[in-house]
PDB file of N, CA and C in Angstrom:
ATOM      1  N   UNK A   1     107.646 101.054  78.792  1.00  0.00           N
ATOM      2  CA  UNK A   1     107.239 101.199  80.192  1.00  0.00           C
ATOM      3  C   UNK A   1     105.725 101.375  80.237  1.00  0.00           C
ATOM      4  N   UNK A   2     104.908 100.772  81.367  1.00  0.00           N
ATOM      5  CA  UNK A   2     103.714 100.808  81.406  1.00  0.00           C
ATOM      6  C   UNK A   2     103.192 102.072  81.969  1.00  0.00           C
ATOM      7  N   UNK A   3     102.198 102.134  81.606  1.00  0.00           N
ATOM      8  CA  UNK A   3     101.532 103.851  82.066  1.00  0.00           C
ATOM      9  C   UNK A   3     101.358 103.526  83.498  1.00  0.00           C
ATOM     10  N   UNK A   4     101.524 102.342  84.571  1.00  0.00           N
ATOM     11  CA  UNK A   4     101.743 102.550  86.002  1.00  0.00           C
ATOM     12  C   UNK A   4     103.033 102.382  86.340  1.00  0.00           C
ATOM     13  N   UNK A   5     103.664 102.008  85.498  1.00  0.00           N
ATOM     14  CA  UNK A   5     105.286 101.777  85.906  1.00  0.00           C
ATOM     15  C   UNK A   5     105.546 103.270  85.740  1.00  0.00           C
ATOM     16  N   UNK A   6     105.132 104.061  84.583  1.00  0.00           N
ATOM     17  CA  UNK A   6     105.425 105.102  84.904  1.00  0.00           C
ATOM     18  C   UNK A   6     104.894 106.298  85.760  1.00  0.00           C
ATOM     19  N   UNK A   7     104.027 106.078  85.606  1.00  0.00           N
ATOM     20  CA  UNK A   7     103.283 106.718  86.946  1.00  0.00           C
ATOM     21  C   UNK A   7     104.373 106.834  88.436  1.00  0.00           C
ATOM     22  N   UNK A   8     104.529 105.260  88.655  1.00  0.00           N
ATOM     23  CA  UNK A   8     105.149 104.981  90.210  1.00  0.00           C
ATOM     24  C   UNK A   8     106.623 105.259  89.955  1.00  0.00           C
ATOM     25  N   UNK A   9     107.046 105.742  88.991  1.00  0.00           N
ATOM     26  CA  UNK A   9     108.488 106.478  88.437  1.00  0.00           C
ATOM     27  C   UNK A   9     108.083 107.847  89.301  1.00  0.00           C
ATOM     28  N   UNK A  10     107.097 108.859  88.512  1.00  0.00           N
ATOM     29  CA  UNK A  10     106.929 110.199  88.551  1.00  0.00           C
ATOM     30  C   UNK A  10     106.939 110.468  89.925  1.00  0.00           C
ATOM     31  N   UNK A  11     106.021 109.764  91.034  1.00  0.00           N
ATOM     32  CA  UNK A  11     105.884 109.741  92.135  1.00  0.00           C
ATOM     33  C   UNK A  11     106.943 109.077  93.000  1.00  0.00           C
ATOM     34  N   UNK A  12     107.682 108.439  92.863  1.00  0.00           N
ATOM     35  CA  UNK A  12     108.967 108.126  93.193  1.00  0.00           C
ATOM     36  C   UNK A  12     109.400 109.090  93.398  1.00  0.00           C
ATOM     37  N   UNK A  13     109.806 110.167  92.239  1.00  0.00           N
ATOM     38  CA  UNK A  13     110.865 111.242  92.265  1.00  0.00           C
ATOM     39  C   UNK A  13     110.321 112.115  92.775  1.00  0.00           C
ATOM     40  N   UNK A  14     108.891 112.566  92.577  1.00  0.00           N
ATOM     41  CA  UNK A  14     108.570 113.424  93.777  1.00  0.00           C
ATOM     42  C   UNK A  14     108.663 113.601  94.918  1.00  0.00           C
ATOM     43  N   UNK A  15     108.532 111.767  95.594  1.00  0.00           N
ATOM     44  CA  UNK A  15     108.779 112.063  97.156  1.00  0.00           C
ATOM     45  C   UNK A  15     110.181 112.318  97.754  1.00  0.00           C
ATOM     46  N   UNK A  16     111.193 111.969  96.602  1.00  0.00           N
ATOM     47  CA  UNK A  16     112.581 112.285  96.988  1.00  0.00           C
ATOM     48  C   UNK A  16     112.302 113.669  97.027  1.00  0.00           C
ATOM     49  N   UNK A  17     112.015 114.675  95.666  1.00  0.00           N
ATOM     50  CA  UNK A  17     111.868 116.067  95.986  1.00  0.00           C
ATOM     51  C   UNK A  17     111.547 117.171  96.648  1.00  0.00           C
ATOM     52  N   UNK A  18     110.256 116.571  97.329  1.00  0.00           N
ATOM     53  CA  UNK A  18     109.400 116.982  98.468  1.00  0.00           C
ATOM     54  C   UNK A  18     109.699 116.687  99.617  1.00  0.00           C
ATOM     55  N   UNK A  19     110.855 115.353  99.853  1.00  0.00           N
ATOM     56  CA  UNK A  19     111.160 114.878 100.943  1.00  0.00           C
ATOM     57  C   UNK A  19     109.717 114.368 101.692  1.00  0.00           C
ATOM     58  N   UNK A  20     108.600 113.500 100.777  1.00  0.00           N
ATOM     59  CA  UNK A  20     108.039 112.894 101.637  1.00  0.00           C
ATOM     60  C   UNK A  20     108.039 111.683 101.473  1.00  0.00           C
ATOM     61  N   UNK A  21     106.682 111.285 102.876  1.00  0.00           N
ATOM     62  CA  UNK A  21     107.086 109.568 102.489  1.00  0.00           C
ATOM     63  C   UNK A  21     105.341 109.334 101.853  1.00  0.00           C
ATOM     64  N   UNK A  22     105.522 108.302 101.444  1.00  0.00           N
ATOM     65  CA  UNK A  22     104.557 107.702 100.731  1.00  0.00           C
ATOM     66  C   UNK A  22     103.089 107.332 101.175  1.00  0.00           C
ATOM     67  N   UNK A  23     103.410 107.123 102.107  1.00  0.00           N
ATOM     68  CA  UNK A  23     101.590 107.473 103.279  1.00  0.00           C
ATOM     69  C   UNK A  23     100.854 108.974 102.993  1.00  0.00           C
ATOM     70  N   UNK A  24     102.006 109.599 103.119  1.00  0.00           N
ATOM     71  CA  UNK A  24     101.743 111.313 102.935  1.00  0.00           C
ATOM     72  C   UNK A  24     100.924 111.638 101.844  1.00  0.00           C
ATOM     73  N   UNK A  25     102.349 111.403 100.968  1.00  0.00           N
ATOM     74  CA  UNK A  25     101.380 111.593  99.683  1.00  0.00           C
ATOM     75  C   UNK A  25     100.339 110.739  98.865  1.00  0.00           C
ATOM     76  N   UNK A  26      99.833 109.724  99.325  1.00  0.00           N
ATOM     77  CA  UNK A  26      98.486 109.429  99.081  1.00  0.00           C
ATOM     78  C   UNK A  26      97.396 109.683  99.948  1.00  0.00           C
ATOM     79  N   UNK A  27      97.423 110.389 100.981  1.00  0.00           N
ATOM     80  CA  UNK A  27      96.369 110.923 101.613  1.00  0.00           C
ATOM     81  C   UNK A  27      96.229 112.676 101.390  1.00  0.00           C
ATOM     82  N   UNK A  28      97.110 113.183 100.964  1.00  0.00           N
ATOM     83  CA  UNK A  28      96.995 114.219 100.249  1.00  0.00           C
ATOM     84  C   UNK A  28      96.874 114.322  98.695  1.00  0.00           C
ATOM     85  N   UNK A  29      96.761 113.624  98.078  1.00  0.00           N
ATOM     86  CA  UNK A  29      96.651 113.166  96.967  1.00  0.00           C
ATOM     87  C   UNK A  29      95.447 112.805  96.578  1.00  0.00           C
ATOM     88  N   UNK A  30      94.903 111.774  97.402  1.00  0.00           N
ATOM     89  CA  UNK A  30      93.866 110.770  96.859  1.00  0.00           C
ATOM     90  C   UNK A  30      93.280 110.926  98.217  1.00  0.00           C
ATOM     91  N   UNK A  31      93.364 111.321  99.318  1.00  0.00           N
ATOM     92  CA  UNK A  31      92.991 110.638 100.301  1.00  0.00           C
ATOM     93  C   UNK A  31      92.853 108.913 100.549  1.00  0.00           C
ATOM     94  N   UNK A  32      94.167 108.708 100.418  1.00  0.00           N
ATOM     95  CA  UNK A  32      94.239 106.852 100.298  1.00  0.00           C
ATOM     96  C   UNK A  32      95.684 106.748 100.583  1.00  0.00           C
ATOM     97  N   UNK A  33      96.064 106.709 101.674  1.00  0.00           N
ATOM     98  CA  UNK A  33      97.290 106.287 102.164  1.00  0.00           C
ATOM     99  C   UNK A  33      98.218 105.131 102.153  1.00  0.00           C
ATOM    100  N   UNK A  34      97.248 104.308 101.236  1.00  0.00           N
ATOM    101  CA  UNK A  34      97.971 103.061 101.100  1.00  0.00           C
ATOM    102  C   UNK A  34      97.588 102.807  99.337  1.00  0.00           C
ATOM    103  N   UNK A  35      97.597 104.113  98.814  1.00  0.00           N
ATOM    104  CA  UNK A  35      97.785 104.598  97.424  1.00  0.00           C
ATOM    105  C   UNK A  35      99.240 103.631  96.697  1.00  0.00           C
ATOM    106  N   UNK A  36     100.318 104.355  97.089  1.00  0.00           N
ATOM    107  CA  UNK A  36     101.516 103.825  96.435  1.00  0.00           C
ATOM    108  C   UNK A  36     101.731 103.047  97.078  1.00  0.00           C
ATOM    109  N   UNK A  37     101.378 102.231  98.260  1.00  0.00           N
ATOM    110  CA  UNK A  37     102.047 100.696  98.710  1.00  0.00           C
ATOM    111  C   UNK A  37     101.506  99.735  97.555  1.00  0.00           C
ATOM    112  N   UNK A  38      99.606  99.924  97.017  1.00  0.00           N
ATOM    113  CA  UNK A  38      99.097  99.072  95.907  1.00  0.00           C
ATOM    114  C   UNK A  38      99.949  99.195  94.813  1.00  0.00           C
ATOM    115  N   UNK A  39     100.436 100.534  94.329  1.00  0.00           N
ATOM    116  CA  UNK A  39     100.790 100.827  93.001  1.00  0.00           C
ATOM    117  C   UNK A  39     101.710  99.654  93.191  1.00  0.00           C
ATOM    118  N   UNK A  40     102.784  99.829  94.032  1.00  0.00           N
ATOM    119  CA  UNK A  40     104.160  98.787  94.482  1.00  0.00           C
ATOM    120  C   UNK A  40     103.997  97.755  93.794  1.00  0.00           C
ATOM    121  N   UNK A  41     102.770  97.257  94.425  1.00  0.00           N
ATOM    122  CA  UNK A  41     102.442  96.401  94.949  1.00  0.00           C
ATOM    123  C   UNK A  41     101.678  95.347  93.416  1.00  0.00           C
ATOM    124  N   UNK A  42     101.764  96.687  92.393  1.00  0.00           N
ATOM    125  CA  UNK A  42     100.908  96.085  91.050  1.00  0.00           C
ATOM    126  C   UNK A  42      99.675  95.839  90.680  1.00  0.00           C
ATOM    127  N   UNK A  43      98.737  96.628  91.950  1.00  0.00           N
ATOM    128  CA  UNK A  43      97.332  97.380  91.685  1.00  0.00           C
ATOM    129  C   UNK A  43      97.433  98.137  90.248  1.00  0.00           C
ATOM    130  N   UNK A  44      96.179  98.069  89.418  1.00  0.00           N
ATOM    131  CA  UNK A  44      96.153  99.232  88.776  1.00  0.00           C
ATOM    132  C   UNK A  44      95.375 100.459  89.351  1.00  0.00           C
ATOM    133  N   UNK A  45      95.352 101.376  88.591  1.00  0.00           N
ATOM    134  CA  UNK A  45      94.991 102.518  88.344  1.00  0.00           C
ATOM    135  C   UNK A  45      94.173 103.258  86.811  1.00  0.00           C
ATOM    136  N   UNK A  46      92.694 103.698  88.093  1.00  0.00           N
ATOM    137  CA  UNK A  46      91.793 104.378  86.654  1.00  0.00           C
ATOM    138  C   UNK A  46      92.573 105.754  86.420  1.00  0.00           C
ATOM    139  N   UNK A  47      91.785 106.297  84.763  1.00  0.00           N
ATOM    140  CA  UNK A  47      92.561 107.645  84.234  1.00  0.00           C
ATOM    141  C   UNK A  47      92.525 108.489  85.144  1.00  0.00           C
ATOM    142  N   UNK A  48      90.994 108.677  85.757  1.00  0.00           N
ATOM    143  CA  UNK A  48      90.636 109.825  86.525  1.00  0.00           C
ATOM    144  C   UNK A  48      91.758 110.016  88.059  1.00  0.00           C
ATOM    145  N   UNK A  49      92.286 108.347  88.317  1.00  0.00           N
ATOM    146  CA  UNK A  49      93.799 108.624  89.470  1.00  0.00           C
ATOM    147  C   UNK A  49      94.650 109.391  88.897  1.00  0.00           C
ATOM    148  N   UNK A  50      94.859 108.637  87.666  1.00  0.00           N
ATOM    149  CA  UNK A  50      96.555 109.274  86.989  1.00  0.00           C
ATOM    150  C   UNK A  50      96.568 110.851  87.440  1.00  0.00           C
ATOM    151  N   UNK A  51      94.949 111.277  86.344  1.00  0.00           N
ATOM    152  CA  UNK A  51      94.903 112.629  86.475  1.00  0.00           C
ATOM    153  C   UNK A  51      94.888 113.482  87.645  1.00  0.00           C
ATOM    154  N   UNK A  52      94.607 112.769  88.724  1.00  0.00           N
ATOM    155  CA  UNK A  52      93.958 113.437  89.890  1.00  0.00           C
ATOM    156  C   UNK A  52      95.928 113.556  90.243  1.00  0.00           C
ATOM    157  N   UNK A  53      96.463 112.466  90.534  1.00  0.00           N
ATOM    158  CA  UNK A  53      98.149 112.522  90.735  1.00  0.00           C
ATOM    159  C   UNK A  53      98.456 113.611  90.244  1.00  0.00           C
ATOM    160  N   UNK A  54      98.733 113.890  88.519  1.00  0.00           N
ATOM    161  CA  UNK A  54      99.335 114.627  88.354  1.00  0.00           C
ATOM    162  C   UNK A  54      98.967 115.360  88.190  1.00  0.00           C
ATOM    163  N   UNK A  55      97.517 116.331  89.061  1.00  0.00           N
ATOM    164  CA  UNK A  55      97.744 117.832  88.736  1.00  0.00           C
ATOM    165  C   UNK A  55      98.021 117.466  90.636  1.00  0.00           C
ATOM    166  N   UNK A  56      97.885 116.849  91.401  1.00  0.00           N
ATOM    167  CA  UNK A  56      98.885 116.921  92.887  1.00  0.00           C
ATOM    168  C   UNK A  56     100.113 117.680  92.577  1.00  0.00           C
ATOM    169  N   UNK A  57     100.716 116.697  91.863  1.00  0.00           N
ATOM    170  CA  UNK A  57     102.001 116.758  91.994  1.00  0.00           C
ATOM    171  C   UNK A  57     102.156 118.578  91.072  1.00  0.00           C
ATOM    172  N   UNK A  58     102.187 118.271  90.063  1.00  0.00           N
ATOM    173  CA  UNK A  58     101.969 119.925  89.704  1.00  0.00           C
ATOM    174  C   UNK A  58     101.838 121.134  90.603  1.00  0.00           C
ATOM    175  N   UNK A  59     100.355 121.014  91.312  1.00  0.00           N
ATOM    176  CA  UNK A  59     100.543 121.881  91.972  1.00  0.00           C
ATOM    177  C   UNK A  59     101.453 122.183  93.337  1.00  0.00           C
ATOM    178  N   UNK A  60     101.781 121.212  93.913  1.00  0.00           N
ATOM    179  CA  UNK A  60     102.713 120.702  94.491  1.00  0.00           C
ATOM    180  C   UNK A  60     104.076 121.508  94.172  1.00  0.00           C
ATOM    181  N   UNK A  61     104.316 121.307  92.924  1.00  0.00           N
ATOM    182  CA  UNK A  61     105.925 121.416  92.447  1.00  0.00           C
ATOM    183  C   UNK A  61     105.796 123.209  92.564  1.00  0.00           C
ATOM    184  N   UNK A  62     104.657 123.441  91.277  1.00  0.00           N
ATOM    185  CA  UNK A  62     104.283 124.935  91.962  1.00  0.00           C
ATOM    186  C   UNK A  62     104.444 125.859  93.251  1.00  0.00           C
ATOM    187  N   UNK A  63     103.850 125.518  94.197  1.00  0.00           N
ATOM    188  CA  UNK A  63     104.098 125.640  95.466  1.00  0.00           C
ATOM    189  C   UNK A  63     105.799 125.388  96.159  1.00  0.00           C
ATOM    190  N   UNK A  64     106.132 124.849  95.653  1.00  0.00           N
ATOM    191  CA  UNK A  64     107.187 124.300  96.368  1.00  0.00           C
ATOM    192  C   UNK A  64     107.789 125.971  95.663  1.00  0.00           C
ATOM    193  N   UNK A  65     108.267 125.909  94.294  1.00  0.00           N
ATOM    194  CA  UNK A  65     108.640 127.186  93.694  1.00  0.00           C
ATOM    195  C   UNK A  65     108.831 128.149  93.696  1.00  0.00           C
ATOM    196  N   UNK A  66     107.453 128.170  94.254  1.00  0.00           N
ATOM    197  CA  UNK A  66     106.538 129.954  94.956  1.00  0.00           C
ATOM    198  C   UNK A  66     107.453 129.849  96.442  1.00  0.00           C
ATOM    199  N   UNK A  67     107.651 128.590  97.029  1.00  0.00           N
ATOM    200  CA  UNK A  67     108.100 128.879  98.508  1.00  0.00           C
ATOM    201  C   UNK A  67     109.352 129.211  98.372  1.00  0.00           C
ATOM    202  N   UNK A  68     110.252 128.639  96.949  1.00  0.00           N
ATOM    203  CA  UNK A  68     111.637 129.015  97.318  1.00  0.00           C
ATOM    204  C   UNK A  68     112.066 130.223  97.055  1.00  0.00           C
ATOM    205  N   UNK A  69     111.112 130.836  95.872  1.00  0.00           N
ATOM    206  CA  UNK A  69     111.446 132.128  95.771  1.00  0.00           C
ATOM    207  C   UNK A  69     111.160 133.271  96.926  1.00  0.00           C
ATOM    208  N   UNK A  70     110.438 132.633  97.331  1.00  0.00           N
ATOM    209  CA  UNK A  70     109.841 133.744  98.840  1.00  0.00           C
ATOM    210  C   UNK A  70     111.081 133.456  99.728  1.00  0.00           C
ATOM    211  N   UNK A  71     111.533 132.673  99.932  1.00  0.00           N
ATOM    212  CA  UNK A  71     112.799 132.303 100.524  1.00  0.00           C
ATOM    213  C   UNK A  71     114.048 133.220 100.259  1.00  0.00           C
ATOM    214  N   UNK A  72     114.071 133.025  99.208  1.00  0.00           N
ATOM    215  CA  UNK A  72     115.347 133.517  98.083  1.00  0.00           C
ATOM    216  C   UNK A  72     115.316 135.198  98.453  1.00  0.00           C
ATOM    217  N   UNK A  73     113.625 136.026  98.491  1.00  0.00           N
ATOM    218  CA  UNK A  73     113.811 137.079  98.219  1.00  0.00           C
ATOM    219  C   UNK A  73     113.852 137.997  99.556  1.00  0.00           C
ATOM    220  N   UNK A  74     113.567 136.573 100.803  1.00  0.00           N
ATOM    221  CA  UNK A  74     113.967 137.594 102.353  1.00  0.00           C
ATOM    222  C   UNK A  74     114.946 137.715 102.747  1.00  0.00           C
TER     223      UNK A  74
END
């Protein structure tokens, strides 16, 4: 698998997780909303994207975490 095939894997499953859509998360991401329509689409991607993605998504998943436990503990 290619390092953008996998990429547009990781982010795939995020937006199922997060329940967003894909405009979203490239303007919170990258500020580039038409981020993952290129990826789709078979644009590449420099390192400094990959990286910038996945500490998004990281902190992202983080957050999400922190919210459920705050959830969990009211």
């Amino acid at each position: 698998m290619s390092t953008i095939a996998a990429l547009l894997t990781e982010i795939e499953a995020f937006l199922v997780e997060a329940d967003m859509r894909a405009t979203t998360f490239g303007l919170r991401a990258l500020n580039d909303g038409t981020f993952v329509k290129r990826l789709r689409d078979g644009a590449g991607v420099t390192v400094v994207t990959v990286d910038r993605v996945h500490s998004y998504i990281a902190t992202q998943r983080a957050e999400m975490k922190a919210a459920a436990k705050r959830r969990k503990a009211a």
